[in-house]
PDB file of N, CA and C in Angstrom:
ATOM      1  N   UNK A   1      -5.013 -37.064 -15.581  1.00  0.00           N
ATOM      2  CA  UNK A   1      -5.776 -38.290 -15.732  1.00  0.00           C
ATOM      3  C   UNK A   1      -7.093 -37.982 -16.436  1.00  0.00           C
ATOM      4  N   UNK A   2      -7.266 -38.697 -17.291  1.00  0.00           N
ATOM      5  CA  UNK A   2      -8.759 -38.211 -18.190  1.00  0.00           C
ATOM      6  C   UNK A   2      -9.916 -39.775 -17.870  1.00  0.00           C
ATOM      7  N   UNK A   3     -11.093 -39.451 -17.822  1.00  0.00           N
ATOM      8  CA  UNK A   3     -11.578 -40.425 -17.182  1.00  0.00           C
ATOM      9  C   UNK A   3     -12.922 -40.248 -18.064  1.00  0.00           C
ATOM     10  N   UNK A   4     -13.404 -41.437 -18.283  1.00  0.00           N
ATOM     11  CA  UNK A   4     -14.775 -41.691 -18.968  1.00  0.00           C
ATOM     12  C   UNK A   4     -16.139 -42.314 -18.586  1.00  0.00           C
ATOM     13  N   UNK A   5     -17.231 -41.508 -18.602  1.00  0.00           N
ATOM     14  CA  UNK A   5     -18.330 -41.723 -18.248  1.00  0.00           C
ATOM     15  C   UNK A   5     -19.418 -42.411 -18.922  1.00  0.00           C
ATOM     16  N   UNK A   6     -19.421 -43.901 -18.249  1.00  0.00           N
ATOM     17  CA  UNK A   6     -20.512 -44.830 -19.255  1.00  0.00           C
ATOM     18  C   UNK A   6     -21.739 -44.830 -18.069  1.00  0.00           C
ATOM     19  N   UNK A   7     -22.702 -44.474 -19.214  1.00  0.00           N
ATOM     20  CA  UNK A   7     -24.207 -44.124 -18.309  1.00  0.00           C
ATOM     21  C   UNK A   7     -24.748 -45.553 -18.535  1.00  0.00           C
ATOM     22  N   UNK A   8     -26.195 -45.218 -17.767  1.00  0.00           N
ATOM     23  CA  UNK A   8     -27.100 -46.693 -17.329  1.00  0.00           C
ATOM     24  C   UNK A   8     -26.984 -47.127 -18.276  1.00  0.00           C
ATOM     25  N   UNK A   9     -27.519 -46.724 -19.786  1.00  0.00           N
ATOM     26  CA  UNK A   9     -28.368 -46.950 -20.441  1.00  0.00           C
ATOM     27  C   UNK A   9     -27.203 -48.138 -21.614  1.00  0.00           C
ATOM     28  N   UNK A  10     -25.797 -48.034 -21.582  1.00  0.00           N
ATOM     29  CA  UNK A  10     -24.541 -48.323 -22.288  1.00  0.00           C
ATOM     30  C   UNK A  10     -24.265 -49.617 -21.264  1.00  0.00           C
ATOM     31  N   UNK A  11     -23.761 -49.618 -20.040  1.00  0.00           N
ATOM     32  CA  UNK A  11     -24.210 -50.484 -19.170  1.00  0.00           C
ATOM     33  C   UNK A  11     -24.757 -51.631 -19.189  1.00  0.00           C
ATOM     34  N   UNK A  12     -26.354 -51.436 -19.403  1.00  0.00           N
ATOM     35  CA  UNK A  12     -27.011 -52.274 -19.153  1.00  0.00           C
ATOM     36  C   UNK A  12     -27.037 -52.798 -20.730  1.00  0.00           C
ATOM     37  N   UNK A  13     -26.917 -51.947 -21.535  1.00  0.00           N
ATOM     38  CA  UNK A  13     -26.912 -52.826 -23.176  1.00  0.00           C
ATOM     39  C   UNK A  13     -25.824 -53.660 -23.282  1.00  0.00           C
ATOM     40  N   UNK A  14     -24.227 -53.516 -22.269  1.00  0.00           N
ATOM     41  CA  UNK A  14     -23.416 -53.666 -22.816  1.00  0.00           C
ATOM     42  C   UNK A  14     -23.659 -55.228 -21.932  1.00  0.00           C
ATOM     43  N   UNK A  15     -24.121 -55.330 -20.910  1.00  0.00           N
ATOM     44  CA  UNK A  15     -24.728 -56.532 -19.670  1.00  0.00           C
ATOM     45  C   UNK A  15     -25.312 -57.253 -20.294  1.00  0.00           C
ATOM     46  N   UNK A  16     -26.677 -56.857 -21.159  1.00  0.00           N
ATOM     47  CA  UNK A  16     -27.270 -57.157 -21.932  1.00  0.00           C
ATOM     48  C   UNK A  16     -26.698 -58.743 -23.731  1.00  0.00           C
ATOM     49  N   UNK A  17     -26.080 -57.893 -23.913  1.00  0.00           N
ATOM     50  CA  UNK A  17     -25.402 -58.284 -25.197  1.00  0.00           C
ATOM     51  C   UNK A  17     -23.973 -59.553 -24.528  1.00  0.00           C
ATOM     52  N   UNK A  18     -24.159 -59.940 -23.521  1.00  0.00           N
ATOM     53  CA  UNK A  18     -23.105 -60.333 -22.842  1.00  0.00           C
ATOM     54  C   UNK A  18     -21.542 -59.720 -23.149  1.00  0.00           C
ATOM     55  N   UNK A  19     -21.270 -58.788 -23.264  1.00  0.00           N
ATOM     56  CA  UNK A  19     -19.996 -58.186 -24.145  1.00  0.00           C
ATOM     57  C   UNK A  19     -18.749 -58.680 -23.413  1.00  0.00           C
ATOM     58  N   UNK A  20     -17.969 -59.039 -24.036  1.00  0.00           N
ATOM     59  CA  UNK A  20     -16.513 -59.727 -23.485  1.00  0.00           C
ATOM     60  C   UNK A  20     -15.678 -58.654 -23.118  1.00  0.00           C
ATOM     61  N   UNK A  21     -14.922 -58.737 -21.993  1.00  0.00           N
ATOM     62  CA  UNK A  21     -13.907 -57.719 -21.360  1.00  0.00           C
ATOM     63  C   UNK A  21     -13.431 -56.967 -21.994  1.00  0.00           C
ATOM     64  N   UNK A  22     -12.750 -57.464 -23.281  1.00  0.00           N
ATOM     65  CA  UNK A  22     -12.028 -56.953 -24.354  1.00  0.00           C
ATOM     66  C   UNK A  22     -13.077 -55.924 -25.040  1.00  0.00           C
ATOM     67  N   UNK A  23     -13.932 -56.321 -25.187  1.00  0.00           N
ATOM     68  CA  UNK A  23     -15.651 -55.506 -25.728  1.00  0.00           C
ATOM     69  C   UNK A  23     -15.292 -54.127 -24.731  1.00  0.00           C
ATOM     70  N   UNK A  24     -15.865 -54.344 -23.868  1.00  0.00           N
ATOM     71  CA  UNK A  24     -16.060 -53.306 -22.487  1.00  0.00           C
ATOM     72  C   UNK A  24     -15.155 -52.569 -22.685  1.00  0.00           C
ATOM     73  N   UNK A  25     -14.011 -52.909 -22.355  1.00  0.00           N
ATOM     74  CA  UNK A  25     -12.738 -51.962 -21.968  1.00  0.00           C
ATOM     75  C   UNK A  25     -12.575 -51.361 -23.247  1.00  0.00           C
ATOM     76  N   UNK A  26     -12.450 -51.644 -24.459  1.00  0.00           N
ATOM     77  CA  UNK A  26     -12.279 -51.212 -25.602  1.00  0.00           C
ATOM     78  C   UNK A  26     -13.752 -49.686 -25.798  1.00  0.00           C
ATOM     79  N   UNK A  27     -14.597 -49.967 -25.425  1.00  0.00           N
ATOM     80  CA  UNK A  27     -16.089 -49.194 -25.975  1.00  0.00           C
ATOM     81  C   UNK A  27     -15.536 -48.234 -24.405  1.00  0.00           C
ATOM     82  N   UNK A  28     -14.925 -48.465 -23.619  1.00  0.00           N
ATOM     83  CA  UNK A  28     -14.846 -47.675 -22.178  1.00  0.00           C
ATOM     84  C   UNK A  28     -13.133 -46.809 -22.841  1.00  0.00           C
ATOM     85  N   UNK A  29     -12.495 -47.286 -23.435  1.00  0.00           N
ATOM     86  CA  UNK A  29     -11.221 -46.363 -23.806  1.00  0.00           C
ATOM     87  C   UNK A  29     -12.478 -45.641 -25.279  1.00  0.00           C
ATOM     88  N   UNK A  30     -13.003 -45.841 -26.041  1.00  0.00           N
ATOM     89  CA  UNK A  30     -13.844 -45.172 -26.962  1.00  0.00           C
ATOM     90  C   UNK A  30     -13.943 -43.894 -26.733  1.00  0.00           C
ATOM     91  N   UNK A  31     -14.658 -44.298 -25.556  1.00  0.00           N
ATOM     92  CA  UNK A  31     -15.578 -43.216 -24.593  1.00  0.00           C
ATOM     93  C   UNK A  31     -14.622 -42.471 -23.942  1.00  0.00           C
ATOM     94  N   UNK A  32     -13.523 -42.691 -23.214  1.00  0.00           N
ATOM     95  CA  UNK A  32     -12.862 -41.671 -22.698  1.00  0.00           C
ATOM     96  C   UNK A  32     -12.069 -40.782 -24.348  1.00  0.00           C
ATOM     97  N   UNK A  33     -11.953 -41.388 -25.698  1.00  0.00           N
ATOM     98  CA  UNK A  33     -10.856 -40.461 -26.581  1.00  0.00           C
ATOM     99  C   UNK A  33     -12.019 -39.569 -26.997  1.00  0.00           C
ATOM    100  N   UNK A  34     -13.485 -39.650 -26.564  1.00  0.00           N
ATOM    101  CA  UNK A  34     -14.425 -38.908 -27.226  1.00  0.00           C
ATOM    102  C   UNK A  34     -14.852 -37.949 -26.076  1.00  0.00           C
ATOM    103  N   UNK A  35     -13.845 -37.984 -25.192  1.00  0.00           N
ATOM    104  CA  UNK A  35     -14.049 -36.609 -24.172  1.00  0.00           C
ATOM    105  C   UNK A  35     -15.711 -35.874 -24.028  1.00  0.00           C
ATOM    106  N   UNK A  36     -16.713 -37.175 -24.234  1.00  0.00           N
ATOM    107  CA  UNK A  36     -18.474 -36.439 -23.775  1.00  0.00           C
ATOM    108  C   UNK A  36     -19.160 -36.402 -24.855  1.00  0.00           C
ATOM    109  N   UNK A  37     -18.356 -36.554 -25.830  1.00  0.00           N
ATOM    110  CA  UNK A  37     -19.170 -36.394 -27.260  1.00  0.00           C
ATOM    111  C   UNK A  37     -19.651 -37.624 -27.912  1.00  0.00           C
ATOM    112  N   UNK A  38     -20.196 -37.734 -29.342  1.00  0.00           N
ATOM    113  CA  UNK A  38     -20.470 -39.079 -29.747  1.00  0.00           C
ATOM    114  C   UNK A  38     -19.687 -39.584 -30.657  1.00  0.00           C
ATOM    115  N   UNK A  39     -18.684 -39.254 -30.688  1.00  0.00           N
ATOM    116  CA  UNK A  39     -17.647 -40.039 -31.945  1.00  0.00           C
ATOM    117  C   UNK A  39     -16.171 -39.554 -31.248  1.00  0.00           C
ATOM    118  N   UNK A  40     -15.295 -40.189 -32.009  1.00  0.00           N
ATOM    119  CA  UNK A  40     -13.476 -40.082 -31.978  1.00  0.00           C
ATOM    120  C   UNK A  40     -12.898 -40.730 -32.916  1.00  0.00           C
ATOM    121  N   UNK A  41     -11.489 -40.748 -32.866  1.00  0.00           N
ATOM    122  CA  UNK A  41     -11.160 -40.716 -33.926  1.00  0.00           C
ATOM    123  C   UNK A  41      -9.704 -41.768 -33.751  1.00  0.00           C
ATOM    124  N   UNK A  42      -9.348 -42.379 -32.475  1.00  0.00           N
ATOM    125  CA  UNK A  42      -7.965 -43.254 -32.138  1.00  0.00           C
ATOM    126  C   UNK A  42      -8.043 -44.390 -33.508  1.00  0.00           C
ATOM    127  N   UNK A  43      -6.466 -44.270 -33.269  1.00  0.00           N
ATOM    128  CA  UNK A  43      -5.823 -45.865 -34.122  1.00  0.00           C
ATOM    129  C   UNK A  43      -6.097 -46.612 -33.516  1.00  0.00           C
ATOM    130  N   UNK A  44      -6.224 -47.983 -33.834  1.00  0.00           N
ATOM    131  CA  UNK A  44      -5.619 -48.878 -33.168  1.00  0.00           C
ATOM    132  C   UNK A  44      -4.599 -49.116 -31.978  1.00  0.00           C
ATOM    133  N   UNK A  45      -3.441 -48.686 -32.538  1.00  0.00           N
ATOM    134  CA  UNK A  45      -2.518 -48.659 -31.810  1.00  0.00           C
ATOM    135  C   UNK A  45      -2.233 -47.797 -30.493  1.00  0.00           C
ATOM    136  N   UNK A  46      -3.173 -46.559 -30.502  1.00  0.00           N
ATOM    137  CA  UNK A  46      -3.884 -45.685 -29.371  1.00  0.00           C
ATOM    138  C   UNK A  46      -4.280 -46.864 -28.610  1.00  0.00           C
ATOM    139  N   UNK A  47      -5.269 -47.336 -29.270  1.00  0.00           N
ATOM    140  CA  UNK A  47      -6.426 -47.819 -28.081  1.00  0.00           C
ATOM    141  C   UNK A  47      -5.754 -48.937 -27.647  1.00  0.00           C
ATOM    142  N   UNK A  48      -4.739 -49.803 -28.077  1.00  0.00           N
ATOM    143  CA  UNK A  48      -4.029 -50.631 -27.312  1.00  0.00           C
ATOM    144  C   UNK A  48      -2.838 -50.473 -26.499  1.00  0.00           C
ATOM    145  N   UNK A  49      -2.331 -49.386 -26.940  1.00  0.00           N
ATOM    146  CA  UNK A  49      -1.472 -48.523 -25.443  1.00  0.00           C
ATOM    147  C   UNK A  49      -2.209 -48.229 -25.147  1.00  0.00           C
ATOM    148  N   UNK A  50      -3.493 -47.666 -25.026  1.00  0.00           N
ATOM    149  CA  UNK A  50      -4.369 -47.258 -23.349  1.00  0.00           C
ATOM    150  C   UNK A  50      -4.767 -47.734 -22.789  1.00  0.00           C
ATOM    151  N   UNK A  51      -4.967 -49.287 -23.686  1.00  0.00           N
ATOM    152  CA  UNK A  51      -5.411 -50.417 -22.829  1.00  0.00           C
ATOM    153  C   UNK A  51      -3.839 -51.333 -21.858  1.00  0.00           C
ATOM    154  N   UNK A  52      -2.860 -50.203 -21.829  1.00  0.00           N
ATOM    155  CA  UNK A  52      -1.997 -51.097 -21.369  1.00  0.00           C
ATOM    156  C   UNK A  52      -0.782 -52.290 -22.251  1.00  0.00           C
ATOM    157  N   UNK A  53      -1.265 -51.806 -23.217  1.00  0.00           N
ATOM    158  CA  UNK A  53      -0.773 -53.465 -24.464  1.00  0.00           C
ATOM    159  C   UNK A  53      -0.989 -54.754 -23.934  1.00  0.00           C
ATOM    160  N   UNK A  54      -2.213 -54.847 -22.821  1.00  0.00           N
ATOM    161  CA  UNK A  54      -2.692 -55.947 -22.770  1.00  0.00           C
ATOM    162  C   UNK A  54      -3.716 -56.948 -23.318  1.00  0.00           C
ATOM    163  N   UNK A  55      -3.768 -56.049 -24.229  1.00  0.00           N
ATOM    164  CA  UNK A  55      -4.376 -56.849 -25.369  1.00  0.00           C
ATOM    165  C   UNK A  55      -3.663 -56.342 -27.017  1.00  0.00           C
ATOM    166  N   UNK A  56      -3.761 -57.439 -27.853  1.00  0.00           N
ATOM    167  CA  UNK A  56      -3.155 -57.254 -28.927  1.00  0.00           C
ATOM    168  C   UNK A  56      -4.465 -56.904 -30.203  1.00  0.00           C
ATOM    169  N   UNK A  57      -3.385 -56.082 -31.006  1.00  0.00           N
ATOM    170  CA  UNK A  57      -4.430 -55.279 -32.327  1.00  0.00           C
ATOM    171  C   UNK A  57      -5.494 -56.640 -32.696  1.00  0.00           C
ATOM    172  N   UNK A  58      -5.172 -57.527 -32.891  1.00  0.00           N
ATOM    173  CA  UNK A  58      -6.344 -58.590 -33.248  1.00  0.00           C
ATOM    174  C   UNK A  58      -7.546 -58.993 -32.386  1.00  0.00           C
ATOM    175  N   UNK A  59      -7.234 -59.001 -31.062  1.00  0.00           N
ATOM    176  CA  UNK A  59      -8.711 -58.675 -30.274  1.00  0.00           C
ATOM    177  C   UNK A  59      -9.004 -57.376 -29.920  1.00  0.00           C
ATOM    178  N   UNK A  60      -8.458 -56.434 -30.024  1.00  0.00           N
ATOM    179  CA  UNK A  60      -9.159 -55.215 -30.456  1.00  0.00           C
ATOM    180  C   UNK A  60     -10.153 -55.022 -31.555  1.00  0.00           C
ATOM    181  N   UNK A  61      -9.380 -55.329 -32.629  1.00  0.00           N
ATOM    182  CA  UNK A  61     -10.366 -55.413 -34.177  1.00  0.00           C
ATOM    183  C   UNK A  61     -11.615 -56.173 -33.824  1.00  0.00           C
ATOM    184  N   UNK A  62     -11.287 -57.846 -32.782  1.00  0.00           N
ATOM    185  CA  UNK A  62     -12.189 -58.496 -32.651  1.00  0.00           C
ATOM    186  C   UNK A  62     -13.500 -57.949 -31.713  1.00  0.00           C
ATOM    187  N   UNK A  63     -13.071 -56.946 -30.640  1.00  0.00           N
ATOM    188  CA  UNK A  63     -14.031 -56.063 -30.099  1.00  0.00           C
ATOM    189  C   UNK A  63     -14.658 -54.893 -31.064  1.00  0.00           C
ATOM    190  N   UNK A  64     -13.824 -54.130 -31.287  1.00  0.00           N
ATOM    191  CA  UNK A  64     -14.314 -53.321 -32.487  1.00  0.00           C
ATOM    192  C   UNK A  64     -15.370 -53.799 -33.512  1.00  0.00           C
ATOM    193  N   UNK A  65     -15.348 -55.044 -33.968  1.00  0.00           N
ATOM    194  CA  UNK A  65     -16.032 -55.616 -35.047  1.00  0.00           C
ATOM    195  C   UNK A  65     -17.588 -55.585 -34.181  1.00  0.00           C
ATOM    196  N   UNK A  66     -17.560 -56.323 -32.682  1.00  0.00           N
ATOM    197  CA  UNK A  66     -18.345 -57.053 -31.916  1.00  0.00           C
ATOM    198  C   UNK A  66     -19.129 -55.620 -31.467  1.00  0.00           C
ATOM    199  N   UNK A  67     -18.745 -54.805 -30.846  1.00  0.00           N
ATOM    200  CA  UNK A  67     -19.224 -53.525 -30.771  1.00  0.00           C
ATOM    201  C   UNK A  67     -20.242 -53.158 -32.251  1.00  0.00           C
ATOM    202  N   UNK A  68     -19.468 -52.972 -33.076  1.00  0.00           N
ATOM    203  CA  UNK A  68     -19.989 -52.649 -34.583  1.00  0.00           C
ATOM    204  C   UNK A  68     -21.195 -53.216 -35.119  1.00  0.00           C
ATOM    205  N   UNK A  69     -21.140 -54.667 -35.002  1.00  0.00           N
ATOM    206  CA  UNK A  69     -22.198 -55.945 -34.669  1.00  0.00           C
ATOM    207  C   UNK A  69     -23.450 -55.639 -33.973  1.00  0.00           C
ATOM    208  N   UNK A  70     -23.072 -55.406 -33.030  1.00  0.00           N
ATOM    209  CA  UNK A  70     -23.986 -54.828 -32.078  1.00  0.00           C
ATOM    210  C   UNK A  70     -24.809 -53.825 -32.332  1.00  0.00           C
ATOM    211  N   UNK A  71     -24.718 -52.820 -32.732  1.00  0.00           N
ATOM    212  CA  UNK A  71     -25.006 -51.886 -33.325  1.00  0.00           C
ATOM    213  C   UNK A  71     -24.328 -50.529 -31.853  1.00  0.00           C
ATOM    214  N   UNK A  72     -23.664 -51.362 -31.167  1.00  0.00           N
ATOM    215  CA  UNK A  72     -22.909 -49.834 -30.285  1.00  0.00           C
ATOM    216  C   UNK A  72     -22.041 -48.902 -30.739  1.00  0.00           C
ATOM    217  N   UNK A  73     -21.495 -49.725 -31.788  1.00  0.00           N
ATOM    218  CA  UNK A  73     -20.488 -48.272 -32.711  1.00  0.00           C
ATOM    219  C   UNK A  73     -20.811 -48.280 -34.080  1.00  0.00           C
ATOM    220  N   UNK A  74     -20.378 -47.471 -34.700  1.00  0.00           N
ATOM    221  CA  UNK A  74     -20.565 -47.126 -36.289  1.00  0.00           C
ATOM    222  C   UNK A  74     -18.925 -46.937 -36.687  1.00  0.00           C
ATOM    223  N   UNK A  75     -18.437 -47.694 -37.180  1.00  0.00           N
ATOM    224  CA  UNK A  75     -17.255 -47.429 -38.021  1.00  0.00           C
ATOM    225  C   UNK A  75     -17.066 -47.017 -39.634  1.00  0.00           C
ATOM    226  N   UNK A  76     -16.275 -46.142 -39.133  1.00  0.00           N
ATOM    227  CA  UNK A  76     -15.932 -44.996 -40.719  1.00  0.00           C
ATOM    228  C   UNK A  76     -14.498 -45.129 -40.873  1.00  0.00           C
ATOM    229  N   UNK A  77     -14.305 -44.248 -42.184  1.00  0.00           N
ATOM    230  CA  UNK A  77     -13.313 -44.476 -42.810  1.00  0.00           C
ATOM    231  C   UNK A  77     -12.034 -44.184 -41.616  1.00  0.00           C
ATOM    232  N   UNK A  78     -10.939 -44.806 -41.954  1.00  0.00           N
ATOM    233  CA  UNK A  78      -9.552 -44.490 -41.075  1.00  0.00           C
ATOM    234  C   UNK A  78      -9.031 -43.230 -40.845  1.00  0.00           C
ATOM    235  N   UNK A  79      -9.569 -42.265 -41.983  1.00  0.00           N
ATOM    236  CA  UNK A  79      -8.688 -41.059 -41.487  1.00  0.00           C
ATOM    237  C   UNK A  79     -10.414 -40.073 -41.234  1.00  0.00           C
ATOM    238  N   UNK A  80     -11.318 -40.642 -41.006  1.00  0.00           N
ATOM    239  CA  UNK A  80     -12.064 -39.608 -40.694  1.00  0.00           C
ATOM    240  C   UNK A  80     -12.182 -39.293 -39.132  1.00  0.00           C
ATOM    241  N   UNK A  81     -12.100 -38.274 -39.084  1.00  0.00           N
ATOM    242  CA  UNK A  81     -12.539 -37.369 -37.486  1.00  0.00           C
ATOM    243  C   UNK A  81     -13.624 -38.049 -36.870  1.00  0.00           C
ATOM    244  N   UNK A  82     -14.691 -38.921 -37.308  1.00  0.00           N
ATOM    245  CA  UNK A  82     -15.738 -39.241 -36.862  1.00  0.00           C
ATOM    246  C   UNK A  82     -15.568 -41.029 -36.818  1.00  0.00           C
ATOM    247  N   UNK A  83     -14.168 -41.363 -36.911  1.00  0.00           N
ATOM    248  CA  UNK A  83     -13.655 -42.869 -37.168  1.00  0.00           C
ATOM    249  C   UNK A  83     -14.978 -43.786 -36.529  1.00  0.00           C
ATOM    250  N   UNK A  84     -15.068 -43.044 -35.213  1.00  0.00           N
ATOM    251  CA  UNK A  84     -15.955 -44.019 -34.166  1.00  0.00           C
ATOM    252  C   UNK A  84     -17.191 -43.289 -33.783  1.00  0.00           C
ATOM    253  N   UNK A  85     -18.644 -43.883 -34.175  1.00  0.00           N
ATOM    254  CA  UNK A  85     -19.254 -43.333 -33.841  1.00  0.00           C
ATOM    255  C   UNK A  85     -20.341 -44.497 -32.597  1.00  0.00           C
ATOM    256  N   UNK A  86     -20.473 -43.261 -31.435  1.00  0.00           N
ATOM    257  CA  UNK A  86     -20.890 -44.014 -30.191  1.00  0.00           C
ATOM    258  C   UNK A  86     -22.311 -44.216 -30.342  1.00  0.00           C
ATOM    259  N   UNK A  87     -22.864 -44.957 -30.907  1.00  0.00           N
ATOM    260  CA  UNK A  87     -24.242 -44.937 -31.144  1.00  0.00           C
ATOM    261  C   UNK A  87     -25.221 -44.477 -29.799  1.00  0.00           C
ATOM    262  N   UNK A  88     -25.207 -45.506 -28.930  1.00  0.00           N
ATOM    263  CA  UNK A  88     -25.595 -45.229 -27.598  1.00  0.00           C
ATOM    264  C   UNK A  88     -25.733 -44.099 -27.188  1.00  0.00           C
ATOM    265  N   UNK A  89     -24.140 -43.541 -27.228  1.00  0.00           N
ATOM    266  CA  UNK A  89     -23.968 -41.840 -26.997  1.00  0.00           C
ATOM    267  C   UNK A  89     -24.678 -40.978 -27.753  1.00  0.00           C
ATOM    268  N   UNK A  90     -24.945 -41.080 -28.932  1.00  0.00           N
ATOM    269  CA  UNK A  90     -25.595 -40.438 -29.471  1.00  0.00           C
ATOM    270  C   UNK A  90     -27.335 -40.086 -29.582  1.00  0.00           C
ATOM    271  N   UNK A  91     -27.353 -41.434 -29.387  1.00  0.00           N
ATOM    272  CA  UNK A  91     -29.053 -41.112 -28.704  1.00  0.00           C
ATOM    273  C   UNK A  91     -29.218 -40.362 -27.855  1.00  0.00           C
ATOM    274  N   UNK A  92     -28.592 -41.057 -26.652  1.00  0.00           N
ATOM    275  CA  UNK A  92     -28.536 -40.303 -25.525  1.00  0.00           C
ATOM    276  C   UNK A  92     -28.417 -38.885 -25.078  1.00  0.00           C
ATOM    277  N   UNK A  93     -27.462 -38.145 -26.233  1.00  0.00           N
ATOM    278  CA  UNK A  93     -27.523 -36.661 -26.760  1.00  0.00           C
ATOM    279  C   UNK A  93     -28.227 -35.907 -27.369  1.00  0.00           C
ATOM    280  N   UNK A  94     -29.250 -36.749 -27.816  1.00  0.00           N
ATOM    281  CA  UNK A  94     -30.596 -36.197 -28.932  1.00  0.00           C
ATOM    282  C   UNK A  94     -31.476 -35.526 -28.051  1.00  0.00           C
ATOM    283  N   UNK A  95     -32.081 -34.445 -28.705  1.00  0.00           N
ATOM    284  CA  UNK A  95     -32.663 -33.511 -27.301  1.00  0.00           C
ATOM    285  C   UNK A  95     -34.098 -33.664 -27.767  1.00  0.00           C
ATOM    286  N   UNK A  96     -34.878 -33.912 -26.407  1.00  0.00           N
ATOM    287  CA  UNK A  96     -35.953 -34.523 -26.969  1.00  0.00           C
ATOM    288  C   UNK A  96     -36.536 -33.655 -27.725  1.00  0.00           C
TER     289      UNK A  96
END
């Protein structure tokens, strides 16, 4: 079982921004394919089998976009290693 750790600071932005379920759970499967780090790299089609296939590729994209919007992720090209970048996470990793 692999499990993912969203701190205060992701939380309360994500509380903040009112983020829709689909938002959450999507930026919370993010966070677990990036195993602690600030980026990953899932398809689509990953992140909606991990979500169960209870949600379909079009409100994914529609979270993905909304995340992106937000400024909580950075999206890159499809085949790059760094597809998803966790903004949040990445601050948060910056040493003072």
């Amino acid at each position: 079982t692999t499990f993912a750790i969203i701190n205060e600071v992701e939380i309360t932005e994500l509380a903040r921004l009112k983020a829709s379920g689909a938002s959450i759970l999507t930026y919370t499967a993010l966070l677990t394919f990036s195993r602690n780090k600030a980026s990953c790299f899932p398809n689509l089609e990953t992140i909606r089998n991990y979500l169960g296939n209870h949600y379909n590729l079009r409100t994914i994209q529609k979270a993905l976009k909304w995340l992106s919007d937000n400024k909580l992720i950075k999206r890159n090209e499809k085949t790059s290693k760094k597809r998803f970048v966790l903004l949040k996470r990445l601050i948060s990793h910056t040493p003072d």
